[in-house]
Protein backbone atom coordinates (compact mmCIF):
# COMPACT_ATOMS: atom_id res chain seq x y z
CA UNK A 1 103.12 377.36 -53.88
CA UNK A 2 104.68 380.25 -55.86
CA UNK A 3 108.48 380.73 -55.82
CA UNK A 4 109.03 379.83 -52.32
CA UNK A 5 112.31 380.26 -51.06
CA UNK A 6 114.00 380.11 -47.27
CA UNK A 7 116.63 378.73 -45.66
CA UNK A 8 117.41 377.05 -42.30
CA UNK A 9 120.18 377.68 -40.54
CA UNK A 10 121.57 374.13 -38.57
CA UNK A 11 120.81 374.26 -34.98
CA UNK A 12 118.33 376.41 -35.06
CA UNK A 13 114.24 376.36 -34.14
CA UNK A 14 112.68 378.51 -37.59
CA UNK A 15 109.41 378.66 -37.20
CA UNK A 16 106.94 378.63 -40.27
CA UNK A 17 103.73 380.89 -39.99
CA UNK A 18 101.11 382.43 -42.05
CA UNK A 19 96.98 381.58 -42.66
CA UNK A 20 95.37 379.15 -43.37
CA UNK A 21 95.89 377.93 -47.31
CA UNK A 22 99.21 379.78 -47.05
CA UNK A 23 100.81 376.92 -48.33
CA UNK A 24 102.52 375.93 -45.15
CA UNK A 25 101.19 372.36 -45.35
CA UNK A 26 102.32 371.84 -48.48
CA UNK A 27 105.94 373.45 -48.17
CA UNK A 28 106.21 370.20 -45.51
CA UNK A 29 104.68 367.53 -47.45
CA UNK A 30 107.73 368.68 -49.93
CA UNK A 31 110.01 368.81 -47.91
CA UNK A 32 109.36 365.48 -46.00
CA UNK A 33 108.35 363.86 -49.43
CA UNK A 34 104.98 363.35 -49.40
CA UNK A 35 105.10 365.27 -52.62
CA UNK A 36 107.51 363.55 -54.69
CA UNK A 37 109.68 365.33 -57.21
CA UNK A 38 108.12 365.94 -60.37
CA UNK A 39 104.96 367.30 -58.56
CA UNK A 40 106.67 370.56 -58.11
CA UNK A 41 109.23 373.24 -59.51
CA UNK A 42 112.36 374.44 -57.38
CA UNK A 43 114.85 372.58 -55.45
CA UNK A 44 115.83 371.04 -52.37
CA UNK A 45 119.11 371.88 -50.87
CA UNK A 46 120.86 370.10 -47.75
CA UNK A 47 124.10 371.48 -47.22
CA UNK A 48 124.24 372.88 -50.11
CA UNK A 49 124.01 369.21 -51.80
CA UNK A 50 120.85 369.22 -53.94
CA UNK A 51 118.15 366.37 -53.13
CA UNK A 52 115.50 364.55 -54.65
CA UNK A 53 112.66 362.48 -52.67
CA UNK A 54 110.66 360.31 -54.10
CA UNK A 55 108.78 359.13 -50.80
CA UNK A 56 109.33 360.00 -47.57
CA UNK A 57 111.53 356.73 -46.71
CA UNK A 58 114.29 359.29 -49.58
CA UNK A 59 113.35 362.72 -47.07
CA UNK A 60 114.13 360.16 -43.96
CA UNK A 61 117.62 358.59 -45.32
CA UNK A 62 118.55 362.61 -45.43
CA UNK A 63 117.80 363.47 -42.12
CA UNK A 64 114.49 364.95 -42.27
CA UNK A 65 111.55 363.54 -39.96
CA UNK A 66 108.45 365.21 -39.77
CA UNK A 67 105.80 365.14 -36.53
CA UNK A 68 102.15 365.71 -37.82
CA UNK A 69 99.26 367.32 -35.54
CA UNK A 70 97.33 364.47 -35.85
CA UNK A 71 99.91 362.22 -34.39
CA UNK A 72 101.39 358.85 -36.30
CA UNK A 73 100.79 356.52 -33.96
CA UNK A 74 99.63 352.85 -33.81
CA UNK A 75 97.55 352.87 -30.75
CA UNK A 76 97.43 349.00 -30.33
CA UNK A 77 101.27 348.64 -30.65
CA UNK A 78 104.06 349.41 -27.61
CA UNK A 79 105.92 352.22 -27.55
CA UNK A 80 109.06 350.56 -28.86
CA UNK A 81 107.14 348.90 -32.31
CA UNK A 82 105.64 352.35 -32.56
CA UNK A 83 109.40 353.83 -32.37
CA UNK A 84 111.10 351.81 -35.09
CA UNK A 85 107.65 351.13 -36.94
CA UNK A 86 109.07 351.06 -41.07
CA UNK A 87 112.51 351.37 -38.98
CA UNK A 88 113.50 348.36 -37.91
CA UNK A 89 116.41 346.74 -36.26
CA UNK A 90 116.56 343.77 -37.65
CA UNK A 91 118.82 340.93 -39.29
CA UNK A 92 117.86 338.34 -41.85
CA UNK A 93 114.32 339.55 -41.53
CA UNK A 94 114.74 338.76 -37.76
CA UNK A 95 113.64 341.90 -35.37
CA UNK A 96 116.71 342.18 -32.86
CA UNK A 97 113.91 343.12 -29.96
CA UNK A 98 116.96 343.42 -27.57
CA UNK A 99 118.50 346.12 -28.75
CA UNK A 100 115.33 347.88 -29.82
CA UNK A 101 114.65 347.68 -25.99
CA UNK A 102 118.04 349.05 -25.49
CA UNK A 103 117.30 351.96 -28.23
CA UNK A 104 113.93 353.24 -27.00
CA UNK A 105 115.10 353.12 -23.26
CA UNK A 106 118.01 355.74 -24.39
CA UNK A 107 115.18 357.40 -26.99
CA UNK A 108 112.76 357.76 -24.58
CA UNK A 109 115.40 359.30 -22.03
CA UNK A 110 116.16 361.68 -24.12
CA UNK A 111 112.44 363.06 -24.27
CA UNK A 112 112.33 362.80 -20.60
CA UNK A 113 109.56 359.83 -20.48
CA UNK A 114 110.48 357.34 -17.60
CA UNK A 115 108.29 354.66 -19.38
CA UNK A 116 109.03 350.97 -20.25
CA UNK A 117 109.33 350.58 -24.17
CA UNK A 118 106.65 347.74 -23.32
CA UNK A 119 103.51 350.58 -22.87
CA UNK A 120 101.01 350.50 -25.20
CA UNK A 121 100.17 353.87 -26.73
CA UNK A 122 96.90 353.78 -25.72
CA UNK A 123 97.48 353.62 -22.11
CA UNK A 124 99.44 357.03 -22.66
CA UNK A 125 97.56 361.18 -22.50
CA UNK A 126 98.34 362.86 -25.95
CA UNK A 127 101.02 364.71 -23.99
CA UNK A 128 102.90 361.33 -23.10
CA UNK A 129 102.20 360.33 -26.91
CA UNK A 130 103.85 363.44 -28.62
CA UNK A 131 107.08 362.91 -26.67
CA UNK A 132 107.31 359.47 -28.30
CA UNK A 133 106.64 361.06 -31.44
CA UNK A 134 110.02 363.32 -31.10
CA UNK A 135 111.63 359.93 -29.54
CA UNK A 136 110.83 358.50 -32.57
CA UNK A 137 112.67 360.76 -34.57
CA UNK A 138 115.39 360.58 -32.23
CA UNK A 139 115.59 356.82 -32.70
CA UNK A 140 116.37 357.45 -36.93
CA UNK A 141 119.26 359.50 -36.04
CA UNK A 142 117.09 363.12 -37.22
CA UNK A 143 119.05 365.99 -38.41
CA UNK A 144 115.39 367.83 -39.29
CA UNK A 145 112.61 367.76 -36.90
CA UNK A 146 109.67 369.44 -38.35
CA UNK A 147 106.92 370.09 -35.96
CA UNK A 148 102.98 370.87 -37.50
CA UNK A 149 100.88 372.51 -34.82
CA UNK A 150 102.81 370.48 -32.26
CA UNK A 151 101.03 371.89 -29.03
CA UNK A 152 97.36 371.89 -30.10
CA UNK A 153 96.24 369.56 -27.59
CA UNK A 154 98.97 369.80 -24.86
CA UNK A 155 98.49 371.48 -21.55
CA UNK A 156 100.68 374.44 -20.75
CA UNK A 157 102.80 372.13 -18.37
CA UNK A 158 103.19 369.69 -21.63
CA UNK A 159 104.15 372.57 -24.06
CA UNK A 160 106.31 373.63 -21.43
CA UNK A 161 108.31 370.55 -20.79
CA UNK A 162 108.32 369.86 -25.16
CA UNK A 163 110.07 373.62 -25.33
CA UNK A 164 112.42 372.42 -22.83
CA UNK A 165 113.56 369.28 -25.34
CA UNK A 166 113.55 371.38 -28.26
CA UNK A 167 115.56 373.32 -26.77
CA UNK A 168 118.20 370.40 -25.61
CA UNK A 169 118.02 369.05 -29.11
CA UNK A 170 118.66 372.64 -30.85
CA UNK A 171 121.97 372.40 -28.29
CA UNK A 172 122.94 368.82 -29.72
CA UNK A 173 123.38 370.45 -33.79
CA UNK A 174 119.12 369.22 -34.79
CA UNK A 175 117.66 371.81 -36.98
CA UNK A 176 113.81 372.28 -36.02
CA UNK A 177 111.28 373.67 -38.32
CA UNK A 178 108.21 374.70 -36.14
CA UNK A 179 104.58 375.62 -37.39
CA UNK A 180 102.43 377.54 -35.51
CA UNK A 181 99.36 379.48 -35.28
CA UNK A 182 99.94 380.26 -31.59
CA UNK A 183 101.86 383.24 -32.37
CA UNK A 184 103.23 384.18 -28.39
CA UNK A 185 104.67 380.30 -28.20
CA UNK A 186 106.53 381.37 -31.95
CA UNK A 187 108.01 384.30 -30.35
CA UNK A 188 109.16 382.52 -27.20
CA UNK A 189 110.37 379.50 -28.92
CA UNK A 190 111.95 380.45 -32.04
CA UNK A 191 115.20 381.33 -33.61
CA UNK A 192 114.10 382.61 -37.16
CA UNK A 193 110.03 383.27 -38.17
CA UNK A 194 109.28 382.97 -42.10
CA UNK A 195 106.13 384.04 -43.42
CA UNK A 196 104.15 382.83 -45.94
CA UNK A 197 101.01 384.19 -47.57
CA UNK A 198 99.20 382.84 -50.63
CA UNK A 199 101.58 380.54 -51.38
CA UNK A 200 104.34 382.70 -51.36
CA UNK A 201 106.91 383.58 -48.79
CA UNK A 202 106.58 387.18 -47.68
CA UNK A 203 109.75 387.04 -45.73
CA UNK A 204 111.91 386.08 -42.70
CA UNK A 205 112.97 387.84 -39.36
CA UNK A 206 114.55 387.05 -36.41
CA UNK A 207 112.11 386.69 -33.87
CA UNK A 208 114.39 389.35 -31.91
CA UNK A 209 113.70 391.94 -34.76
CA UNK A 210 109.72 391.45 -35.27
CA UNK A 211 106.49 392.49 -32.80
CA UNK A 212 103.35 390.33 -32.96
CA UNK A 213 101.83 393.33 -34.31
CA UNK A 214 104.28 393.16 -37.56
CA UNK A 215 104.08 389.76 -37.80
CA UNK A 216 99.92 389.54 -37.99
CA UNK A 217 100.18 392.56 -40.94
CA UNK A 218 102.73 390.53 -42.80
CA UNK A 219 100.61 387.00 -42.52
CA UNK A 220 97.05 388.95 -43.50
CA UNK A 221 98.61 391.25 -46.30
CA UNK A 222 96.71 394.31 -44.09
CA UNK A 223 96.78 395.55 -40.75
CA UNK A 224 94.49 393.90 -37.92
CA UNK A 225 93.35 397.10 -36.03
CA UNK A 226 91.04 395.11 -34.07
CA UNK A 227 92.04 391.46 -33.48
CA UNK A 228 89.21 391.63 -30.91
CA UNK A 229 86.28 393.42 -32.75
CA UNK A 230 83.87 394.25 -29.70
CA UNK A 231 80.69 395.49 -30.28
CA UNK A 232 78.27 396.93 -27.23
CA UNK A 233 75.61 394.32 -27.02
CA UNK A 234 72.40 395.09 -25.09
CA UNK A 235 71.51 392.10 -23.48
CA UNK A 236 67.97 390.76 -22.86
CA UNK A 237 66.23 388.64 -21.17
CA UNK A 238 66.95 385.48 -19.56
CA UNK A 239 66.84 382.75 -22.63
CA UNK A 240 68.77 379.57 -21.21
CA UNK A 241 68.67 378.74 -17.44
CA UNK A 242 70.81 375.92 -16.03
CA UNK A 243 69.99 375.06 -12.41
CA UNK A 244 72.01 372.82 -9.91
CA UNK A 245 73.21 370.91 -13.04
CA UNK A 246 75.51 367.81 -11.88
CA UNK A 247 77.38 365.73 -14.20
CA UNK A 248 78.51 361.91 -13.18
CA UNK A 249 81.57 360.78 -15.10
CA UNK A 250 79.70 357.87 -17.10
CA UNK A 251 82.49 355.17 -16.59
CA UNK A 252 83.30 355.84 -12.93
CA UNK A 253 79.87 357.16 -11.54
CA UNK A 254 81.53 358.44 -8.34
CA UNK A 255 83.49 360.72 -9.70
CA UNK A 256 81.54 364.40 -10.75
CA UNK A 257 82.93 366.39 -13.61
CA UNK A 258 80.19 369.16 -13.18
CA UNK A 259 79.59 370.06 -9.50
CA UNK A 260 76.14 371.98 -8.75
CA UNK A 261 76.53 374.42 -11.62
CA UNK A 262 74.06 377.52 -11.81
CA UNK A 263 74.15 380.20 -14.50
CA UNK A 264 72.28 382.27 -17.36
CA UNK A 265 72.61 383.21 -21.02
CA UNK A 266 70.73 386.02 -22.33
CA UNK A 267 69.51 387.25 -25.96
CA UNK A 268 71.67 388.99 -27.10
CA UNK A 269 75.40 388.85 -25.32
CA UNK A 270 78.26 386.60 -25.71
CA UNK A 271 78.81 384.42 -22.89
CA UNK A 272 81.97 383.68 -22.47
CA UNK A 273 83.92 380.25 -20.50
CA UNK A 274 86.91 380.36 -18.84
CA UNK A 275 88.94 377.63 -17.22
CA UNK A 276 91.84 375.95 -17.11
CA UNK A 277 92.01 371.68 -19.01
CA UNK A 278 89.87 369.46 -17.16
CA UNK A 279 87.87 372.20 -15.43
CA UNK A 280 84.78 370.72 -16.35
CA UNK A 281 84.07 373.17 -19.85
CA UNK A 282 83.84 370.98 -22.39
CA UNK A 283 81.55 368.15 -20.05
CA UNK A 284 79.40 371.04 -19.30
CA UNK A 285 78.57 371.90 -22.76
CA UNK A 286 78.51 368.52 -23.80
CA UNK A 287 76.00 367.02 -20.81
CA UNK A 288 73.75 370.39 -21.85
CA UNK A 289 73.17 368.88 -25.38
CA UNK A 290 72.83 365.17 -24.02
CA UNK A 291 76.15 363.90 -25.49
CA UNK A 292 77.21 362.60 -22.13
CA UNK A 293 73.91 360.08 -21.80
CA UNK A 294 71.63 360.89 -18.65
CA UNK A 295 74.23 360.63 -15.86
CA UNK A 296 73.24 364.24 -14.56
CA UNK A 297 71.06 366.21 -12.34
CA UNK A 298 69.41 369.72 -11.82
CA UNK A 299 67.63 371.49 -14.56
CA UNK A 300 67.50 373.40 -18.13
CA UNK A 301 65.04 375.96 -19.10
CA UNK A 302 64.52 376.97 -22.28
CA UNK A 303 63.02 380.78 -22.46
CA UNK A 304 61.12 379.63 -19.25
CA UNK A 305 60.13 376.02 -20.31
CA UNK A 306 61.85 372.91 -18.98
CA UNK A 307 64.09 370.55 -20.96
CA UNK A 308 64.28 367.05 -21.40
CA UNK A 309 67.65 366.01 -23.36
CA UNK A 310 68.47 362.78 -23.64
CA UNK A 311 70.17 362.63 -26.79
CA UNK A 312 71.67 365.43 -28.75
CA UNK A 313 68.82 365.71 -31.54
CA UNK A 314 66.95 366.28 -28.30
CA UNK A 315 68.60 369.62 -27.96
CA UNK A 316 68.70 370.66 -31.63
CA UNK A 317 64.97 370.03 -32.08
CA UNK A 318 64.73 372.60 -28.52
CA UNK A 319 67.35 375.16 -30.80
CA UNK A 320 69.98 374.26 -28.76
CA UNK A 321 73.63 373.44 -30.53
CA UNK A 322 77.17 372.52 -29.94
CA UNK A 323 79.76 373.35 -32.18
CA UNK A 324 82.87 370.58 -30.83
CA UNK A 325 86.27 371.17 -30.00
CA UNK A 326 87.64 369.00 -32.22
CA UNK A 327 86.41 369.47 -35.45
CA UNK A 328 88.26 366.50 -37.25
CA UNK A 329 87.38 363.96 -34.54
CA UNK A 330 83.45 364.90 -33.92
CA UNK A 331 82.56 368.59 -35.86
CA UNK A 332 82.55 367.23 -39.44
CA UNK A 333 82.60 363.70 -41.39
CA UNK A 334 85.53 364.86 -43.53
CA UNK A 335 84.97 362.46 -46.51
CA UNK A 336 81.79 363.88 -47.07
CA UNK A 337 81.38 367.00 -49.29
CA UNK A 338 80.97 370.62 -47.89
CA UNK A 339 77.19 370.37 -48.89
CA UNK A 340 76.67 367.07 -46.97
CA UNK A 341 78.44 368.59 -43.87
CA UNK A 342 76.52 371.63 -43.74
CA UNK A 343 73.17 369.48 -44.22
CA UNK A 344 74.19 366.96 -41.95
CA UNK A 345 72.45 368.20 -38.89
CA UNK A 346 68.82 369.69 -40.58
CA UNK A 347 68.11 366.83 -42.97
CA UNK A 348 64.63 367.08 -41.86
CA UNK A 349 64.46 370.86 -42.92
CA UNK A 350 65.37 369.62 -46.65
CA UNK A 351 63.26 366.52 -46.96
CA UNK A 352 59.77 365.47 -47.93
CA UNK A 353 59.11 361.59 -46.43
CA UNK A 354 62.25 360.76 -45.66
CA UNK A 355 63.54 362.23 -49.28
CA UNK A 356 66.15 364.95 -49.60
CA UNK A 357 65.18 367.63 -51.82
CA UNK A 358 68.28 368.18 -53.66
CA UNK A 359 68.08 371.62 -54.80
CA UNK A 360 66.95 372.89 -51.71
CA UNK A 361 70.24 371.39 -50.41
CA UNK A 362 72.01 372.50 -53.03
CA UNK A 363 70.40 376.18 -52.46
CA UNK A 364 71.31 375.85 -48.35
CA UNK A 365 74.68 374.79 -48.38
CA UNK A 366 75.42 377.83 -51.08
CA UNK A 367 73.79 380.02 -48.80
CA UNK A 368 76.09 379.32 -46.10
CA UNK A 369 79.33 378.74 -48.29
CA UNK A 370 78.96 382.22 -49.44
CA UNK A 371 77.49 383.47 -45.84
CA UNK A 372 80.60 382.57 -44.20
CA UNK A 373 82.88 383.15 -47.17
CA UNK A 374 84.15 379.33 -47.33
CA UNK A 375 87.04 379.08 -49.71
CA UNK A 376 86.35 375.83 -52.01
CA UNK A 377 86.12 374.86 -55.43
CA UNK A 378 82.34 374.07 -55.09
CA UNK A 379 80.22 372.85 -52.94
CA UNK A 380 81.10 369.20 -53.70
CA UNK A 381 84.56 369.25 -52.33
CA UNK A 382 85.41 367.05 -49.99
CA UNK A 383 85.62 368.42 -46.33
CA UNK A 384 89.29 366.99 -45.54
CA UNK A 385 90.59 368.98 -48.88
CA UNK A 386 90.13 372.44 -47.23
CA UNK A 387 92.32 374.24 -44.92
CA UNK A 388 91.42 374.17 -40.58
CA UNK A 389 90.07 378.12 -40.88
CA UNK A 390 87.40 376.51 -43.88
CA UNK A 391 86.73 373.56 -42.12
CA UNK A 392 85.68 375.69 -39.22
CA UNK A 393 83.05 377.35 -41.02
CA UNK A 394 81.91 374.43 -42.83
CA UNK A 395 81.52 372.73 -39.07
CA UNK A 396 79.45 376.40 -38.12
CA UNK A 397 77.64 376.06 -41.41
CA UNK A 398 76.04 373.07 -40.19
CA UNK A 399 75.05 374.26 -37.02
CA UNK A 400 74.06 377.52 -38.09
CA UNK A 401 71.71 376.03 -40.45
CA UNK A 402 69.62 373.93 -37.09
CA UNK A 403 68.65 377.80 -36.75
CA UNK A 404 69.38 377.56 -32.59
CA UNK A 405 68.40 379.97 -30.35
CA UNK A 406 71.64 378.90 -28.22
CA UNK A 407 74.79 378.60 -29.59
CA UNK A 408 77.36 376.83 -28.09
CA UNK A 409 80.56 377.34 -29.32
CA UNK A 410 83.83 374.70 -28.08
CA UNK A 411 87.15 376.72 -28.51
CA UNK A 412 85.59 378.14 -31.66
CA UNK A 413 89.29 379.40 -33.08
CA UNK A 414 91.81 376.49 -32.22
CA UNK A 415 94.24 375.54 -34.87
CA UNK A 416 93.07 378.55 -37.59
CA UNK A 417 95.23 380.95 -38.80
CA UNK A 418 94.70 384.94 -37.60
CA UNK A 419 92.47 386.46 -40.03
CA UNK A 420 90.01 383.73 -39.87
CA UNK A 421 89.78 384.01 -35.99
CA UNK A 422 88.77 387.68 -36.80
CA UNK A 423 85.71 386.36 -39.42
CA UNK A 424 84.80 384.10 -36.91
CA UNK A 425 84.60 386.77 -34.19
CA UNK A 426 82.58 388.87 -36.55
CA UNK A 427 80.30 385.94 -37.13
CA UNK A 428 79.63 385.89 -33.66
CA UNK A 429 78.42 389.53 -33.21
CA UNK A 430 76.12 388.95 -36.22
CA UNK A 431 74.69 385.98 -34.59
CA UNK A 432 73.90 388.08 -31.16
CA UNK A 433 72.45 390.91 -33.49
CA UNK A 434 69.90 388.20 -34.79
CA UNK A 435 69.30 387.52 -31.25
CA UNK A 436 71.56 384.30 -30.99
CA UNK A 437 72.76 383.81 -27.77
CA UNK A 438 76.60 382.50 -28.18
CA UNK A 439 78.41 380.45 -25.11
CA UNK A 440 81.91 380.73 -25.90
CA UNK A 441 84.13 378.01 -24.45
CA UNK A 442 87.95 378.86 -25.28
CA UNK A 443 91.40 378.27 -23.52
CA UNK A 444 92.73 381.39 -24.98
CA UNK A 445 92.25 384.15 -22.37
CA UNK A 446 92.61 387.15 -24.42
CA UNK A 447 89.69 385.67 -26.85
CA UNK A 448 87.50 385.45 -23.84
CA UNK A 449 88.42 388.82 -22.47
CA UNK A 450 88.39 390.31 -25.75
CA UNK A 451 84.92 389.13 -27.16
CA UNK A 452 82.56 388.08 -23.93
CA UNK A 453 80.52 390.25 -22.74
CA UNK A 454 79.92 388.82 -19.22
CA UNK A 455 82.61 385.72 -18.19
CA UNK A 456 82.28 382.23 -16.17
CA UNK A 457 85.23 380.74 -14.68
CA UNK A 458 85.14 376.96 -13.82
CA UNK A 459 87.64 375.20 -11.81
CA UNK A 460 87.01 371.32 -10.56
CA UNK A 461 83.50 371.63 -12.34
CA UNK A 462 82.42 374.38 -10.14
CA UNK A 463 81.70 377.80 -11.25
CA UNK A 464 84.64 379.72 -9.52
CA UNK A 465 83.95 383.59 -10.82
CA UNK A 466 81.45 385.63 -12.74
CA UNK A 467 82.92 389.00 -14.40
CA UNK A 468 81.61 391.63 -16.75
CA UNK A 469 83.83 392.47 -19.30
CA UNK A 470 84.52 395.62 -18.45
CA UNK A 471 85.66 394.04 -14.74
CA UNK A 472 87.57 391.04 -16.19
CA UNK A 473 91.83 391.25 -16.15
CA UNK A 474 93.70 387.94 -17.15
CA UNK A 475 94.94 388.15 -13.44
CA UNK A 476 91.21 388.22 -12.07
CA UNK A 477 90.13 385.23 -14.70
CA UNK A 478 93.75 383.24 -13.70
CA UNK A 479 92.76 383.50 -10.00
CA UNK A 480 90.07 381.66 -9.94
CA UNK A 481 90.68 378.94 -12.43
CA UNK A 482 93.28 377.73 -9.96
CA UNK A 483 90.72 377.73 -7.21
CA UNK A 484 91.88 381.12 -5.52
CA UNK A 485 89.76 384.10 -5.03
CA UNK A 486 90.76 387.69 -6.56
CA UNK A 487 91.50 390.29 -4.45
CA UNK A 488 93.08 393.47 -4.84
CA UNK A 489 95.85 392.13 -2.79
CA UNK A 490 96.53 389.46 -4.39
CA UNK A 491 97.36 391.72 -7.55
């Protein structure tokens, strides 16, 4: 942080933006005092009354609750403990359970969750479980919500109904303070959008008074010409062949989450896989690289050949790989070091019976650090110390280094900042010039149309529409995830 300054005006939703390592994480952990004072210069201002936190419990007692992306929740717990968790009603040491009950009903009201305060959080979707988040802060009386990437796993329905709240809490006098890299949800949510870039704040608009277009040159310090950078890519033959592929859910073996799936990826173009949540994407991928066990049917071909893959070193060994959705939960092992990530998945490239050659680690995971232009203090830094855009390339170092001749990719951009969507974009037309062939799985439709060169569309685990790019409309692709058919009519 460098001589950061903003305000928030009470009632309002301000909305915090910039890249990744723009400091917007740590402006947060300031305010909500994870960063006590004396671990930074400035001050802290609440109507106009200066304050000093030395913990959080000091940030809560002035109003100020912050929701994290990865939620705060203790999954074993009901929703009530989890509500006044470290907020207690209590006397004498004694929990007063009835009017906790009584609290969390009214909470929990307020968030529009008909639920009894008796639920476990585990029995709830991650929609379900970021209301009770907000309830949560409703519960210790919050004057300042602040809100870290608060829609990253919600459906559009669930962002939906959380605007809806914010927006009935903005009308009751609570100031939000929203972070965001989806930049249309900042725009339709927001009062107020500051900026920061490299640790300093670039400035603040109305969102009334600013274009995307402005917004992206202020966050990258240049202008994105090409937030999209197509290239014309020739493609080849026929290298991956999936035939008549069925997937069994493995818990409830009547139920199919891939439905008699057929389709091709060739050398050199960028595949790309549309469909709305729970349209059968991500099982897809996943039962291709034998992460979903053997509870499927139908066939892969490798450049002609048959595939057996039981087990997801199956498919790496076959150069077939799987970068993951969720690169926190199953991309990278984030106590481990940016070397040992990138390694991770090739020890046997860097290894002499059973040994790791240490320089030739040491030489691979440079290669790839300064390949993909990681930002880190070295090598050794631990994976959870580097912002989501690093991460990401750490998590495509690794896979990158398996040398595959398919590459499948699992919402390759989600939760990185602007400019490193573009570098990954670009890494994906370098891949397809050294005749990679990339499946791109994202929920973002201008990504798809804007990179793919050819375009699935799955809806209920079928394949609903096939498009070439230059075909493809977000009405077309829309269409047929919701099980209709595209016609010019229906335009």
């Amino acid at each position: 942080m460098d001589d950061v300054n903003f305000s928030v005006e009470r009632g309002k939703i301000h909305a915090i933006v910039g890249e990744n390592g723009a400091g917007k994480s740590t402006l947060m952990k300031i305010l909500s005092g994870v960063y006590p004072i004396g671990t930074f210069e400035g001050k802290i201002l609440i109507d106009g009354v200066e304050k000093e936190f030395k913990n959080i419990k000091d940030s809560e007692k002035a109003g100020i609750t912050i929701i994290y992306q990865e939620l705060a929740l203790v999954n074993q717990l009901s929703v009530c403990e989890n509500l006044f968790l470290g907020n207690e009603i209590a006397s004498r040491g004694l929990m007063n359970w009835s009017k906790a009950y009584i609290e969390a009903e009214n909470a929990l009201k307020e968030v529009g969750l008909e639920l009894n305060p008796a639920t476990k959080i585990y029995d709830l979707g991650v929609g379900q479980q970021q209301l009770v988040e907000i309830a949560k802060a409703i519960a210790k009386h919050t004057d300042i919500l602040i809100l870290d990437e608060p829609t990253a796993s919600l459906t559009r329905g669930e962002v939906e109904n959380l605007f809806q709240i914010l927006r009935q809490l903005k009308a009751k006098g609570v100031t939000c303070i929203y972070i965001s890299h989806k930049l249309y949800e900042v725009f339709e949510i927001a009062d107020f959008i500051t900026v920061l870039r490299d640790g300093k704040s670039v400035g603040t608009k109305k969102a009334t008074g600013v274009d995307e277009h402005e917004l992206i040159t202020m966050m990258v310090g240049r202008e994105l010409n090409k937030m999209f950078p197509r290239e014309e890519h020739q493609p080849g033959e026929v290298v991956l062949e999936v035939k008549n592929w069925s997937v069994h859910d493995p818990e409830i073996p009547d139920r199919k989450l891939v439905d008699d799936v057929s389709f091709v990826v060739r050398r050199g173009e960028i595949l790309g896989l549309s469909g709305l949540m729970g349209s059968g994407r991500t099982e897809l991928a996943m039962s291709l690289i034998g992460a979903l066990g053997t509870h499927h049917s139908g066939e892969i071909l490798l450049n002609g050949k048959p595939l057996d893959i039981r087990h997801p070193a199956d498919a790496i060994r076959n150069g077939l790989s799987y970068l993951s959705e969720d690169r926190k939960e199953s991309g990278l092992v984030l106590m481990m070091s940016i070397k040992d990530n990138i390694t991770l998945a090739s020890l046997d490239r860097i290894s002499n019976n059973g040994v790791i050659n240490e320089n030739e680690e040491i030489r691979a995971s440079e290669e790839f650090v300064n390949k993909l232009r990681i930002k880190c203090a070295s090598i050794e830094q631990q994976s959870n110390n580097l912002s989501g855009g690093n991460q990401q390339k750490v998590a495509l170092g690794k896979w990158l280094m398996t040398k595959p001749e398919v590459l499948i990719l699992d919402e390759p951009t989600r939760g990185i900042d602007v400019g490193a969507k573009v570098e990954i974009f670009n890494i994906m037309n370098d891949l397809v010039k050294q005749n990679v062939c990339v499946l791109m799985i994202s929920s973002e439709l201008p990504e798809i149309l804007g990179m793919s060169d050819r375009i699935l569309v799955m809806h209920e685990g079928k394949i609903a529409g096939e498009f070439d790019w230059k075909e493809a409309t977000q009405e077309k692709v829309m269409y047929c995830s919701t099980g209709r058919v595209y016609n010019e009519r229906s335009n």
